[in-house]
C-alpha atoms as a PDB file:
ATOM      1  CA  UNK A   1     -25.094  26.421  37.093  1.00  0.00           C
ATOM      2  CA  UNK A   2     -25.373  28.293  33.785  1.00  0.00           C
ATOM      3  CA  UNK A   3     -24.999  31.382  35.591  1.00  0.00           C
ATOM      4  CA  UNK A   4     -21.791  30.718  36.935  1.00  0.00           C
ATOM      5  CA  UNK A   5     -20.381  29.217  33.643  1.00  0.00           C
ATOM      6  CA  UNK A   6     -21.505  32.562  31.943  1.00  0.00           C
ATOM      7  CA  UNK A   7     -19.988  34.036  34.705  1.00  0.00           C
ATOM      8  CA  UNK A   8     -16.770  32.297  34.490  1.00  0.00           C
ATOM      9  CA  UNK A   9     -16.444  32.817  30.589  1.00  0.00           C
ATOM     10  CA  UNK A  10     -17.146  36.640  31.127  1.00  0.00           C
ATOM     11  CA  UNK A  11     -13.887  36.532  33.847  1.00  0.00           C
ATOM     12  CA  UNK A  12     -12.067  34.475  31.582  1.00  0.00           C
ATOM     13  CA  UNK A  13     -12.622  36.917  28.478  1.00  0.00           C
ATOM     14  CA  UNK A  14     -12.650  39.937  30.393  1.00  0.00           C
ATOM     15  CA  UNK A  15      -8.100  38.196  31.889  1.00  0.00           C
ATOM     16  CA  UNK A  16      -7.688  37.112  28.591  1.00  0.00           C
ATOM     17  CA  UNK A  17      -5.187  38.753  26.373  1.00  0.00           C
ATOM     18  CA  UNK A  18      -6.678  41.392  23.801  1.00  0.00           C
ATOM     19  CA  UNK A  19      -6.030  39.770  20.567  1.00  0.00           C
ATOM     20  CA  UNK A  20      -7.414  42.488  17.739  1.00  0.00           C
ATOM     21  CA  UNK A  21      -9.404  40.666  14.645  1.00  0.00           C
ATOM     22  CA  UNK A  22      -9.487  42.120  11.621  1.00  0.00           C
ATOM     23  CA  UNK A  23     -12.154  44.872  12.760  1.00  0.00           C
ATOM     24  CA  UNK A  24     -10.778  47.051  14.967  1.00  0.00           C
ATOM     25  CA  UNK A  25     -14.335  48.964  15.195  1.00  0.00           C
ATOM     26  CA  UNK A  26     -15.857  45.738  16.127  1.00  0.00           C
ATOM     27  CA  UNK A  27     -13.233  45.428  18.564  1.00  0.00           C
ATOM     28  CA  UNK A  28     -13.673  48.726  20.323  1.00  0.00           C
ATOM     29  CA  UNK A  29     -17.501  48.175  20.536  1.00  0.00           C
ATOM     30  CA  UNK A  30     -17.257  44.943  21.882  1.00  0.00           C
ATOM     31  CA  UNK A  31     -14.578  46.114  24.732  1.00  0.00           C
ATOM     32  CA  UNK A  32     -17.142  49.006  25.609  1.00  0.00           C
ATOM     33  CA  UNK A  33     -19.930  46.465  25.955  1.00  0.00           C
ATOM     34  CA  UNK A  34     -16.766  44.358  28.330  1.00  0.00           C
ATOM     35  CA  UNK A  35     -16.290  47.610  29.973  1.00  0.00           C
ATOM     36  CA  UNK A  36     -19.432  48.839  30.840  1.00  0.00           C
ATOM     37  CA  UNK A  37     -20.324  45.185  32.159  1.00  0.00           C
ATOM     38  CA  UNK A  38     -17.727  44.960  34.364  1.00  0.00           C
ATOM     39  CA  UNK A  39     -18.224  48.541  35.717  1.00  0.00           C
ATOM     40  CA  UNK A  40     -21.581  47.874  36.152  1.00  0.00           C
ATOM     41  CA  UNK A  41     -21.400  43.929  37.991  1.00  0.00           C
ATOM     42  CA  UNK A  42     -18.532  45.450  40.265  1.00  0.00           C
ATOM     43  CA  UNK A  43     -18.665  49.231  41.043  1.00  0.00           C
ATOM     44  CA  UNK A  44     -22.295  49.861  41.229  1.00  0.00           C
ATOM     45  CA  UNK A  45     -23.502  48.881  44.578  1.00  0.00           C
ATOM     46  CA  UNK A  46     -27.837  48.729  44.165  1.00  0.00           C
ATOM     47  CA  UNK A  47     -28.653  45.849  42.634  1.00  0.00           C
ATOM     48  CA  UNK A  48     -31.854  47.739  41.032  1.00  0.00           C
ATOM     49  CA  UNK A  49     -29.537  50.464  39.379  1.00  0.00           C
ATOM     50  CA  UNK A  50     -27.354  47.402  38.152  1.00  0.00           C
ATOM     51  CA  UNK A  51     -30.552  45.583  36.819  1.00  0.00           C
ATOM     52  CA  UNK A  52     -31.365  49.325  35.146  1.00  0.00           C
ATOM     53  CA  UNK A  53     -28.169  49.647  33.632  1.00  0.00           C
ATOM     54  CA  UNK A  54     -27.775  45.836  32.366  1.00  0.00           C
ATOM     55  CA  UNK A  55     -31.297  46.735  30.692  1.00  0.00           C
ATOM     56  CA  UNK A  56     -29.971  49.845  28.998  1.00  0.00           C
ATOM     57  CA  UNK A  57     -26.479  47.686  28.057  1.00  0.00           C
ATOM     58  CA  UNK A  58     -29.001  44.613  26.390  1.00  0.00           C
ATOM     59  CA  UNK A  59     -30.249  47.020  23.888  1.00  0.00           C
ATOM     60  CA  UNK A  60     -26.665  48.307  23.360  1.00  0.00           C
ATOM     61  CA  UNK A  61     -25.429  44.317  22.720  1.00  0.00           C
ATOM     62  CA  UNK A  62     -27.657  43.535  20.767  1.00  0.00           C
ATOM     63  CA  UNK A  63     -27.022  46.192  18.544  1.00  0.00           C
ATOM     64  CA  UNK A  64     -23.634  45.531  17.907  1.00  0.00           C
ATOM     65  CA  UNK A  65     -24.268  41.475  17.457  1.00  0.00           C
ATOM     66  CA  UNK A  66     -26.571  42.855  15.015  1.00  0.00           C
ATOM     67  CA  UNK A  67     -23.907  45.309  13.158  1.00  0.00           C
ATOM     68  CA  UNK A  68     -21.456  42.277  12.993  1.00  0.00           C
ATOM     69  CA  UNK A  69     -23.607  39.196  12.487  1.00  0.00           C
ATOM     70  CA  UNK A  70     -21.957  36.122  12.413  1.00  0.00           C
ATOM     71  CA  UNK A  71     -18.786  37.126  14.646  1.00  0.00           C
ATOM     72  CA  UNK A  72     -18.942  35.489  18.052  1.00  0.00           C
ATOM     73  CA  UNK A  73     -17.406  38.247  20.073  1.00  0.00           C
ATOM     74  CA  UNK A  74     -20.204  40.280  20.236  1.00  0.00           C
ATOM     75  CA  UNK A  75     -22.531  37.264  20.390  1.00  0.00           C
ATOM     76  CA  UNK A  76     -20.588  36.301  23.394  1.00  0.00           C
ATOM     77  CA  UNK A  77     -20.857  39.446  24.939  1.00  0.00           C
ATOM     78  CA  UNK A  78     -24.458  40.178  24.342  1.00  0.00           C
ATOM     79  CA  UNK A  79     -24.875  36.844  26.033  1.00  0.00           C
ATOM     80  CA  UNK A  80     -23.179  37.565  28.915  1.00  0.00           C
ATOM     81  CA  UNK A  81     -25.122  40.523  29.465  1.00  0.00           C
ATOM     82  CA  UNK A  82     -28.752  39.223  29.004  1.00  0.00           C
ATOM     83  CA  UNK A  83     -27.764  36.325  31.365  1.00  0.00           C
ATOM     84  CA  UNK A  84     -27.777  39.142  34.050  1.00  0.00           C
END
């Protein structure tokens, strides 16, 4: 059930609009973090090499959430990707 909400939120964000906030480098690390999810959940076809790369994009998350703390975009996104 959680799964599919995260899931749901990460299709929803991923069709929403772009709408820039006031830090446009926060921005363009949290759409590589979008980008390299969604790459990874729908082009690669092994399900270990997508559990491999998810691993290598957690570290990556969290390391923007922690660059930018207290802004929920890359909170959301880090979440999305743990819940992998």
């Amino acid at each position: 059930m959680i799964r599919m909400l995260i899931a749901g939120l990460a299709l929803f964000a991923a069709a929403a609009p772009a709408v820039a906030s006031d830090n446009p480098a926060m921005d363009a690390a949290v759409k590589r973090i979008n980008d390299q999810w969604a790459h990874i959940r729908y082009e690669v076809p092994n399900r270990e090499d997508q559990y491999r790369q998810l691993s290598a994009l957690e570290g990556q998350a969290a390391q923007v959430a922690a660059r930018y703390p207290g802004r929920a975009e890359p909170l959301l996104w880090e979440g999305i990707v743990v819940s992998e």
